[in-house]
C-alpha atoms as a PDB file:
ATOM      1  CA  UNK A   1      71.594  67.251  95.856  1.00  0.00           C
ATOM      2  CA  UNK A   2      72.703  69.275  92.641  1.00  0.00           C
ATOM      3  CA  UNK A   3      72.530  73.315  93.343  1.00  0.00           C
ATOM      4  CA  UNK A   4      70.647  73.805  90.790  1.00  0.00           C
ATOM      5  CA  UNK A   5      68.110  71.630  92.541  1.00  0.00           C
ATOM      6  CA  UNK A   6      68.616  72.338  96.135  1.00  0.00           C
ATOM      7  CA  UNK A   7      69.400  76.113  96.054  1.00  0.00           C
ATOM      8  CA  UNK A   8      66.642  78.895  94.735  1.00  0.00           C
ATOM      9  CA  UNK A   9      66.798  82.784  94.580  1.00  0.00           C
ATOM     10  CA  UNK A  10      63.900  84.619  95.272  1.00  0.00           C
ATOM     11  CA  UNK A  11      63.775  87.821  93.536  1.00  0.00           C
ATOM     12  CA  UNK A  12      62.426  90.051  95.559  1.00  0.00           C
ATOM     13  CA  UNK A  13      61.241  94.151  95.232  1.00  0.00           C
ATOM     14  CA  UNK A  14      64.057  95.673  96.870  1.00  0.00           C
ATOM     15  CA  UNK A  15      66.982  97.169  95.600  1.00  0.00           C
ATOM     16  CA  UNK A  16      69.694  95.471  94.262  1.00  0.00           C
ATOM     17  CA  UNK A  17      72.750  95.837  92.589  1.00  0.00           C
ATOM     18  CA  UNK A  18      74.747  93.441  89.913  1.00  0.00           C
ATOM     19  CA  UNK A  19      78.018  93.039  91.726  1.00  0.00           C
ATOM     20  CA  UNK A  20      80.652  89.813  91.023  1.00  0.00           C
ATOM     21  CA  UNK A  21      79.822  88.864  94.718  1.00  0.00           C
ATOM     22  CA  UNK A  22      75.971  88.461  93.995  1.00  0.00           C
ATOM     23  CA  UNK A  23      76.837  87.191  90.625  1.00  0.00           C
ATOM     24  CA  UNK A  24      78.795  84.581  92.296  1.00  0.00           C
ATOM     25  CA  UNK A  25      76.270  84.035  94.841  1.00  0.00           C
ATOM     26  CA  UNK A  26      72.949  83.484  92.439  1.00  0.00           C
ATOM     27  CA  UNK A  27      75.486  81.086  89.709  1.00  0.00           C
ATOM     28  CA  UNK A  28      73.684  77.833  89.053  1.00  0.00           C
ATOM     29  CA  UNK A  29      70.666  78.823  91.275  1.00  0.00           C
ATOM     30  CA  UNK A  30      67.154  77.969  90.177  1.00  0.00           C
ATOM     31  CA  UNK A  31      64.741  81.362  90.421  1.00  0.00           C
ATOM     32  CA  UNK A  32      61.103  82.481  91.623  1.00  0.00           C
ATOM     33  CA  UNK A  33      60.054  85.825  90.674  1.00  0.00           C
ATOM     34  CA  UNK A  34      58.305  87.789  93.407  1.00  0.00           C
ATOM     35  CA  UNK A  35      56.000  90.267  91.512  1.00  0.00           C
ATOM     36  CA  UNK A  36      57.802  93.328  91.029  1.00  0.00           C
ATOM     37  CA  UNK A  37      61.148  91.380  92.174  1.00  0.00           C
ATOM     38  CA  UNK A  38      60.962  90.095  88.282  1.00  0.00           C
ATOM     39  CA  UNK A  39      62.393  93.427  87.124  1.00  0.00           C
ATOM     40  CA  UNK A  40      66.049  91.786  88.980  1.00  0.00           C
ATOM     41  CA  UNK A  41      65.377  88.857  86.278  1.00  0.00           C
ATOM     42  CA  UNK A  42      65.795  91.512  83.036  1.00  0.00           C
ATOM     43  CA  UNK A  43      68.997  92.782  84.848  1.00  0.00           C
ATOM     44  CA  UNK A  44      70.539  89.155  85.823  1.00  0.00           C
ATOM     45  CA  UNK A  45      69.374  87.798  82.512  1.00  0.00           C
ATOM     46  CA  UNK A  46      67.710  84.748  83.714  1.00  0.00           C
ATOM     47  CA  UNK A  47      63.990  83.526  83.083  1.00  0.00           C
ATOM     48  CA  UNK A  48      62.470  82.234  86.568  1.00  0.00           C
ATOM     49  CA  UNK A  49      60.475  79.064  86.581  1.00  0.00           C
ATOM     50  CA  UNK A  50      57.900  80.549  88.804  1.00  0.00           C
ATOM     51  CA  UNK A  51      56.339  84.235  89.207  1.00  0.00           C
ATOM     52  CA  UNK A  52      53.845  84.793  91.696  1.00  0.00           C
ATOM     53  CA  UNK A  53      52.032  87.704  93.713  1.00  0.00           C
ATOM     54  CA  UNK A  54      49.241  89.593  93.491  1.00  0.00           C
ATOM     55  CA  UNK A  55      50.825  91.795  90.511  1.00  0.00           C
ATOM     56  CA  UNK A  56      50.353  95.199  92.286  1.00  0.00           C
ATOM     57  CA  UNK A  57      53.159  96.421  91.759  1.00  0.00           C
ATOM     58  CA  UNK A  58      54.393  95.156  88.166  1.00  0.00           C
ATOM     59  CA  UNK A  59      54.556  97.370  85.318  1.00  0.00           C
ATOM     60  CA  UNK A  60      52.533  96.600  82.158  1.00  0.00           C
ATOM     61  CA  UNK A  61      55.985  96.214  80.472  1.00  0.00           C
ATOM     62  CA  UNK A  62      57.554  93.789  82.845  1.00  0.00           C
ATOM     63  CA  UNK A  63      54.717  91.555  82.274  1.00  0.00           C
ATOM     64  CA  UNK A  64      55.038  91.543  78.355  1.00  0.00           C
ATOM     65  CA  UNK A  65      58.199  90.555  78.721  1.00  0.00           C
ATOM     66  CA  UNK A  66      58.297  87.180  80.129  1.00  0.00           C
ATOM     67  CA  UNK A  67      55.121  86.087  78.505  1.00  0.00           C
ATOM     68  CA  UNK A  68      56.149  82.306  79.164  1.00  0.00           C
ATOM     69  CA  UNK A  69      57.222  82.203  82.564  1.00  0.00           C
ATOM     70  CA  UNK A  70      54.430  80.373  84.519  1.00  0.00           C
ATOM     71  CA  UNK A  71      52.611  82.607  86.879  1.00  0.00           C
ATOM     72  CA  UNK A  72      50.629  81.729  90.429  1.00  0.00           C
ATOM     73  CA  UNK A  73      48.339  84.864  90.773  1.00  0.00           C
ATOM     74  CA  UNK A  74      47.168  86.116  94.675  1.00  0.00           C
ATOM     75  CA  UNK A  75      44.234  87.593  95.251  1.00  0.00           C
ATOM     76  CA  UNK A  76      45.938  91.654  96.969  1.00  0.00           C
ATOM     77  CA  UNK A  77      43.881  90.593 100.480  1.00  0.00           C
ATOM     78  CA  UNK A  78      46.395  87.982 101.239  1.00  0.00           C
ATOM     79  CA  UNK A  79      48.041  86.916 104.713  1.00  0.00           C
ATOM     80  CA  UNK A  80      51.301  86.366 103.555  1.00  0.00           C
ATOM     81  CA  UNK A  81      53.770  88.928 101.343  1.00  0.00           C
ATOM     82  CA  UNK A  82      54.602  87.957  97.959  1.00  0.00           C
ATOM     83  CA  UNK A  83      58.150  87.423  99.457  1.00  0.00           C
ATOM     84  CA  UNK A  84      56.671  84.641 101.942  1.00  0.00           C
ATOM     85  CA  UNK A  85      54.477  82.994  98.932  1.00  0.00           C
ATOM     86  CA  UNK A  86      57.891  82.641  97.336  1.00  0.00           C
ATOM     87  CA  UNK A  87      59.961  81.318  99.780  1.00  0.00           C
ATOM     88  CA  UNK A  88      57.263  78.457 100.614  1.00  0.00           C
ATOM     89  CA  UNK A  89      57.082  77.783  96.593  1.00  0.00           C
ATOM     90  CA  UNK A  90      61.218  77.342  96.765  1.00  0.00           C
ATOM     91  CA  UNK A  91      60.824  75.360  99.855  1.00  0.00           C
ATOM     92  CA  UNK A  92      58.027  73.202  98.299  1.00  0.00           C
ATOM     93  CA  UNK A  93      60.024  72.413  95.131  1.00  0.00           C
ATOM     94  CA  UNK A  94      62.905  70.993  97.171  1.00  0.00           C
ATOM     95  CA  UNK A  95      64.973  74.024  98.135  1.00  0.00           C
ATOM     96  CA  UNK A  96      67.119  73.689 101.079  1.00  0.00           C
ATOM     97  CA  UNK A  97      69.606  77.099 100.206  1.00  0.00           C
ATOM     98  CA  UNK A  98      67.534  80.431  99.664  1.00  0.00           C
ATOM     99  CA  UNK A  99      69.011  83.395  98.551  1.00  0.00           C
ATOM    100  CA  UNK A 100      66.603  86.287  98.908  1.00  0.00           C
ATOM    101  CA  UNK A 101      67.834  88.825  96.321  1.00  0.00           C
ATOM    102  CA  UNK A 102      66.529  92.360  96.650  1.00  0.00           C
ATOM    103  CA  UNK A 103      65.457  91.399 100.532  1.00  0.00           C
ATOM    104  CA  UNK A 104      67.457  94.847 101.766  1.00  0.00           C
ATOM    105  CA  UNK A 105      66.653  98.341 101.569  1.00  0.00           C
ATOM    106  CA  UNK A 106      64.027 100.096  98.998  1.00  0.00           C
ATOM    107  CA  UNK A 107      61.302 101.932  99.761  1.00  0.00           C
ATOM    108  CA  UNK A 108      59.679  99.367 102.582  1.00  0.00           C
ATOM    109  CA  UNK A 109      61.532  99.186 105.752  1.00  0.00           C
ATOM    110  CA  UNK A 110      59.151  96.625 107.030  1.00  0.00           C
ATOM    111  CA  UNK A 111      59.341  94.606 104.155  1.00  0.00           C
ATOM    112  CA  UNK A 112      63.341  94.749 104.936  1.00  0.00           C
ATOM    113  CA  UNK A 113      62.954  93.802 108.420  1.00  0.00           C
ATOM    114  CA  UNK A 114      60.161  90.932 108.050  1.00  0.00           C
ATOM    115  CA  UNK A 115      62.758  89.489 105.546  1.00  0.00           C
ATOM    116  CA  UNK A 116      65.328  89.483 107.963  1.00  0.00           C
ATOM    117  CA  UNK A 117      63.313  88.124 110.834  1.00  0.00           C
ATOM    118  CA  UNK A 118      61.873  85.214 108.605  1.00  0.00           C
ATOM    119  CA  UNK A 119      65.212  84.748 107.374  1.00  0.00           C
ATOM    120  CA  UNK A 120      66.537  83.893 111.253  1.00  0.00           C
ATOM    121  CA  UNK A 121      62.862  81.521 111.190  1.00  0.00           C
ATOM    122  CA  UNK A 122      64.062  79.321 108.466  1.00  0.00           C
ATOM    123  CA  UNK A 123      67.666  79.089 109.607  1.00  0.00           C
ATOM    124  CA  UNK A 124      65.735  77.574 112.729  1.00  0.00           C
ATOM    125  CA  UNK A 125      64.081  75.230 110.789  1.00  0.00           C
ATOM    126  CA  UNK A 126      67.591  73.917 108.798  1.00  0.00           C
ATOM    127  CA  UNK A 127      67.600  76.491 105.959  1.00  0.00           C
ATOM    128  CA  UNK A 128      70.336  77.980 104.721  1.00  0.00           C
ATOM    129  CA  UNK A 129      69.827  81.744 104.216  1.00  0.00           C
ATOM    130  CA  UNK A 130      71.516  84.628 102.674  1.00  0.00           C
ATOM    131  CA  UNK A 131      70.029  88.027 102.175  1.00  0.00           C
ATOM    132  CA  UNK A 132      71.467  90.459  99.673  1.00  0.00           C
ATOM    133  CA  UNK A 133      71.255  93.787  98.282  1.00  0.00           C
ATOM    134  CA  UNK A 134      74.059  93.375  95.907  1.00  0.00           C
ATOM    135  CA  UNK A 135      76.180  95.736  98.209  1.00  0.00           C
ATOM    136  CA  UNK A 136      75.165  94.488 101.292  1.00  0.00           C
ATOM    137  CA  UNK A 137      74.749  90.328 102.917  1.00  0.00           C
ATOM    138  CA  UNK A 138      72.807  89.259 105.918  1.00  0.00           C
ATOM    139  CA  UNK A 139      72.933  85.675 107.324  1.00  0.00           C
ATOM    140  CA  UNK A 140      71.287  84.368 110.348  1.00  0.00           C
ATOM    141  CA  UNK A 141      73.537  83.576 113.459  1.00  0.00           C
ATOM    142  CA  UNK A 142      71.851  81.207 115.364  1.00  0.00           C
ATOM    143  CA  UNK A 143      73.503  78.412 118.412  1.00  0.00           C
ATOM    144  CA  UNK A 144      77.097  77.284 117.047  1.00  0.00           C
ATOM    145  CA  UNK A 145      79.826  78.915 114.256  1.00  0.00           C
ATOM    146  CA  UNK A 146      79.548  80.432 110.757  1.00  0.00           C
ATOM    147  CA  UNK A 147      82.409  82.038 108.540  1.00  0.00           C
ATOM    148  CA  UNK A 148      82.025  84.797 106.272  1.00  0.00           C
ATOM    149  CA  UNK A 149      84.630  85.646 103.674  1.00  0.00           C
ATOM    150  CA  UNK A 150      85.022  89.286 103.684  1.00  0.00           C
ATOM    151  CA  UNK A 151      87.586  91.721 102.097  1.00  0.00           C
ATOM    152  CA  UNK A 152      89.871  92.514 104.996  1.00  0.00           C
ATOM    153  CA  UNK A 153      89.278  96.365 105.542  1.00  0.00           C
ATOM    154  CA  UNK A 154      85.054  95.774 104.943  1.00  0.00           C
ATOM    155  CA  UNK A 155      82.292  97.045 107.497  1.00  0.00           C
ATOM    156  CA  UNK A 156      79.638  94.307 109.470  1.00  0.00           C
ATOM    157  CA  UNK A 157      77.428  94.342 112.152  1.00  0.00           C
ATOM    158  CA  UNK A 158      75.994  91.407 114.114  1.00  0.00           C
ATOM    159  CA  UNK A 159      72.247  92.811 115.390  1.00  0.00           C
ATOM    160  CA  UNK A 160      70.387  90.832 117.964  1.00  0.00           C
ATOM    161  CA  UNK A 161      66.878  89.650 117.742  1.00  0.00           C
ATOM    162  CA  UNK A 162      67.280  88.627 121.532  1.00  0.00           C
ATOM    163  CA  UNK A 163      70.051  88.580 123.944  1.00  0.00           C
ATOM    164  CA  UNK A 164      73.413  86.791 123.075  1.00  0.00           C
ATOM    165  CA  UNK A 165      75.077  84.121 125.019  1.00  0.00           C
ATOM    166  CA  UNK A 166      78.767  83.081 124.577  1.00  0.00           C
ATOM    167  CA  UNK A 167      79.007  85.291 121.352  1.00  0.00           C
ATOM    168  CA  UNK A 168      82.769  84.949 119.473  1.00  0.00           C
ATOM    169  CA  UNK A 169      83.682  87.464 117.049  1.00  0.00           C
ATOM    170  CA  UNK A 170      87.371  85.885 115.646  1.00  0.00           C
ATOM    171  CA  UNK A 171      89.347  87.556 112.726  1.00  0.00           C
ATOM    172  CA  UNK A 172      87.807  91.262 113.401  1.00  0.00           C
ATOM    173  CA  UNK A 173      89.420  94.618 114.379  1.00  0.00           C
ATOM    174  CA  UNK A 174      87.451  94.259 117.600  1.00  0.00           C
ATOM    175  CA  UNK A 175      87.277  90.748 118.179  1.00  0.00           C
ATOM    176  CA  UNK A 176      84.830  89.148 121.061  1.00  0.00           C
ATOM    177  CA  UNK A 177      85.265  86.348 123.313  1.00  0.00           C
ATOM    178  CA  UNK A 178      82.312  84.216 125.441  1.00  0.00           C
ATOM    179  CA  UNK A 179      80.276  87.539 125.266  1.00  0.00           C
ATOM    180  CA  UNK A 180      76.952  88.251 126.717  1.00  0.00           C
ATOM    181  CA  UNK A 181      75.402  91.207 124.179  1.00  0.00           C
ATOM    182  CA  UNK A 182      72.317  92.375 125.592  1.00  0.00           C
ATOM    183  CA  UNK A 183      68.980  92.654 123.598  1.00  0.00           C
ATOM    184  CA  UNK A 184      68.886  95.934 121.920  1.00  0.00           C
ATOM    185  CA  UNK A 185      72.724  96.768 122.778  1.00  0.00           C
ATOM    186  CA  UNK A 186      74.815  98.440 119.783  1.00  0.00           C
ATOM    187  CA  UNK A 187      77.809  97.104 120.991  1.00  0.00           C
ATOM    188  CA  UNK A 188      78.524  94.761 117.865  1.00  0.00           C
ATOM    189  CA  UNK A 189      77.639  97.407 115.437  1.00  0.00           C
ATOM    190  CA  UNK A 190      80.370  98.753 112.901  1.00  0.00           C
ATOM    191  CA  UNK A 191      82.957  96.310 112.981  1.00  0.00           C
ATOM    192  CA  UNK A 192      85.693  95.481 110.659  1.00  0.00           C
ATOM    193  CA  UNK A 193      86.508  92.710 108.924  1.00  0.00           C
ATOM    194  CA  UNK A 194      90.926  91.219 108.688  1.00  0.00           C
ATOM    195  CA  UNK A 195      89.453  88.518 106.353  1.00  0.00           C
ATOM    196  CA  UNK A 196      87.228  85.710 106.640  1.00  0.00           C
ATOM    197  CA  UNK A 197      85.147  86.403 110.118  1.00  0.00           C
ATOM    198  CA  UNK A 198      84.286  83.665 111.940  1.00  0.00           C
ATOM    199  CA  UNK A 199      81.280  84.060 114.271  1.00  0.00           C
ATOM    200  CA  UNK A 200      80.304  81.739 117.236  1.00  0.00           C
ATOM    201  CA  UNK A 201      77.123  81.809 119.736  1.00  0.00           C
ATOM    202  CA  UNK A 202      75.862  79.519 122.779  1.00  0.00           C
ATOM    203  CA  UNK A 203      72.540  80.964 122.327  1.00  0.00           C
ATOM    204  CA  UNK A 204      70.563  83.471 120.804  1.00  0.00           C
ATOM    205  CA  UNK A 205      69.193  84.258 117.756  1.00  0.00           C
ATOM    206  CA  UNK A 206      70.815  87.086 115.279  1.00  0.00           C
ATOM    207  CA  UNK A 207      71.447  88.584 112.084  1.00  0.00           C
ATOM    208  CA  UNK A 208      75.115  89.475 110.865  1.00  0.00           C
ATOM    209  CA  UNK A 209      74.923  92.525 108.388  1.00  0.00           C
ATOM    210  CA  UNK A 210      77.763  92.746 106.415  1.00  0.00           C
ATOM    211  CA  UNK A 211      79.093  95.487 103.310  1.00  0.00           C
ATOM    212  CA  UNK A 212      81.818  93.998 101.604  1.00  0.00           C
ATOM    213  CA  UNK A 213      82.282  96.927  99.136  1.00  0.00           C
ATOM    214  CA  UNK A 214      82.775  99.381 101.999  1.00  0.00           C
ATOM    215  CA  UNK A 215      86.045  99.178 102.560  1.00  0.00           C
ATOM    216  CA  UNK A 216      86.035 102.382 104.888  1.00  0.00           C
ATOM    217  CA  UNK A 217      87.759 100.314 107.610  1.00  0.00           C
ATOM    218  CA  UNK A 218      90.711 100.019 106.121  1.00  0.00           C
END
């Protein structure tokens, strides 16, 4: 399947920065907007095919100024984020990749961490996920191997939703071999990257945080 069929962003409320990494990341994607995640569309200078929510938080401006994108309006007592309404729109319309732009830091930590621990819920279910901030990446790390291509000399983390079996770390200052991490250990926190990382696991379910602009390792 084409990208621009089988991979979507969701734009999301969070922050994010325009950097050539998420510029490179979002190229050819499709786009759903949700609500105040369209103000990422005015900086990316796209025009989403979908925008939905219950359009709390969207300025009177923002709204004037994609007067044709379709919109799929929530009622605010909803049981499911404008985030989740998105994703299951993307998914719906074929999407198999999902980038969730905006899906780190802002103002709402849980809004941060639900994103990250429905991001490790799709991967489950055969998604391919990649969180992003503009400045920072998450990807699930779930049973078997995943590279990441990092700037040698860049800062990641690998953070456990449960305990890790046979966890590899190869191609890192402080590589890892057949390790058992313990739920809630911070032993994989603040490593470095010589390159592309490769990460393997037996079993488990995790998130690997990674800054590629912070280069404080080197």
């Amino acid at each position: 399947m084409p990208m621009s069929q089988s991979t979507c962003t969701i734009l999301l409320g969070g922050e994010l920065s325009l950097t050539e990494r998420l510029r490179q990341a979002v190229g050819g994607s499709r786009f759903i907007a949700a609500d105040g995640g369209m103000r990422h569309a005015l900086a990316l200078g796209i025009t989403p095919e979908l925008w939905v929510g219950d359009f709390d938080s969207t300025p009177a401006d923002l709204e004037g100024a994609f007067p044709d994108v379709p919109r799929q309006p929530y009622p605010a007592a909803k049981a499911a984020t404008d985030g989740e309404i998105a994703v299951s729109e993307a998914i719906a319309r074929g999407a198999r990749r999902l980038i969730l732009a905006g899906a780190l830091g802002g103002e709402r930590s849980d809004h941060a961490l639900q994103h990250l621990l429905s991001a490790v819920g799709l991967a489950e279910q055969g998604f391919d996920l990649l969180l992003t901030s503009g400045k920072e990446e998450a990807v699930p790390l779930l049973a078997g191997t995943i590279e990441l291509d990092l700037p040698k000399g860049s800062l990641f983390s690998v953070l456990g939703f449960s305990d890790l079996i046979g966890l590899c770390i190869d191609n890192a200052r402080y590589p890892l071999a057949d390790f058992h991490l313990p739920f809630g250990s911070s032993r994989t926190i603040s490593n470095v990257a010589e390159g592309k990382v490769r990460f393997s696991l037996a079993s488990g379910r995790a998130i690997v945080l990674a800054r590629p602009y912070d280069l404080s390792g080197v």
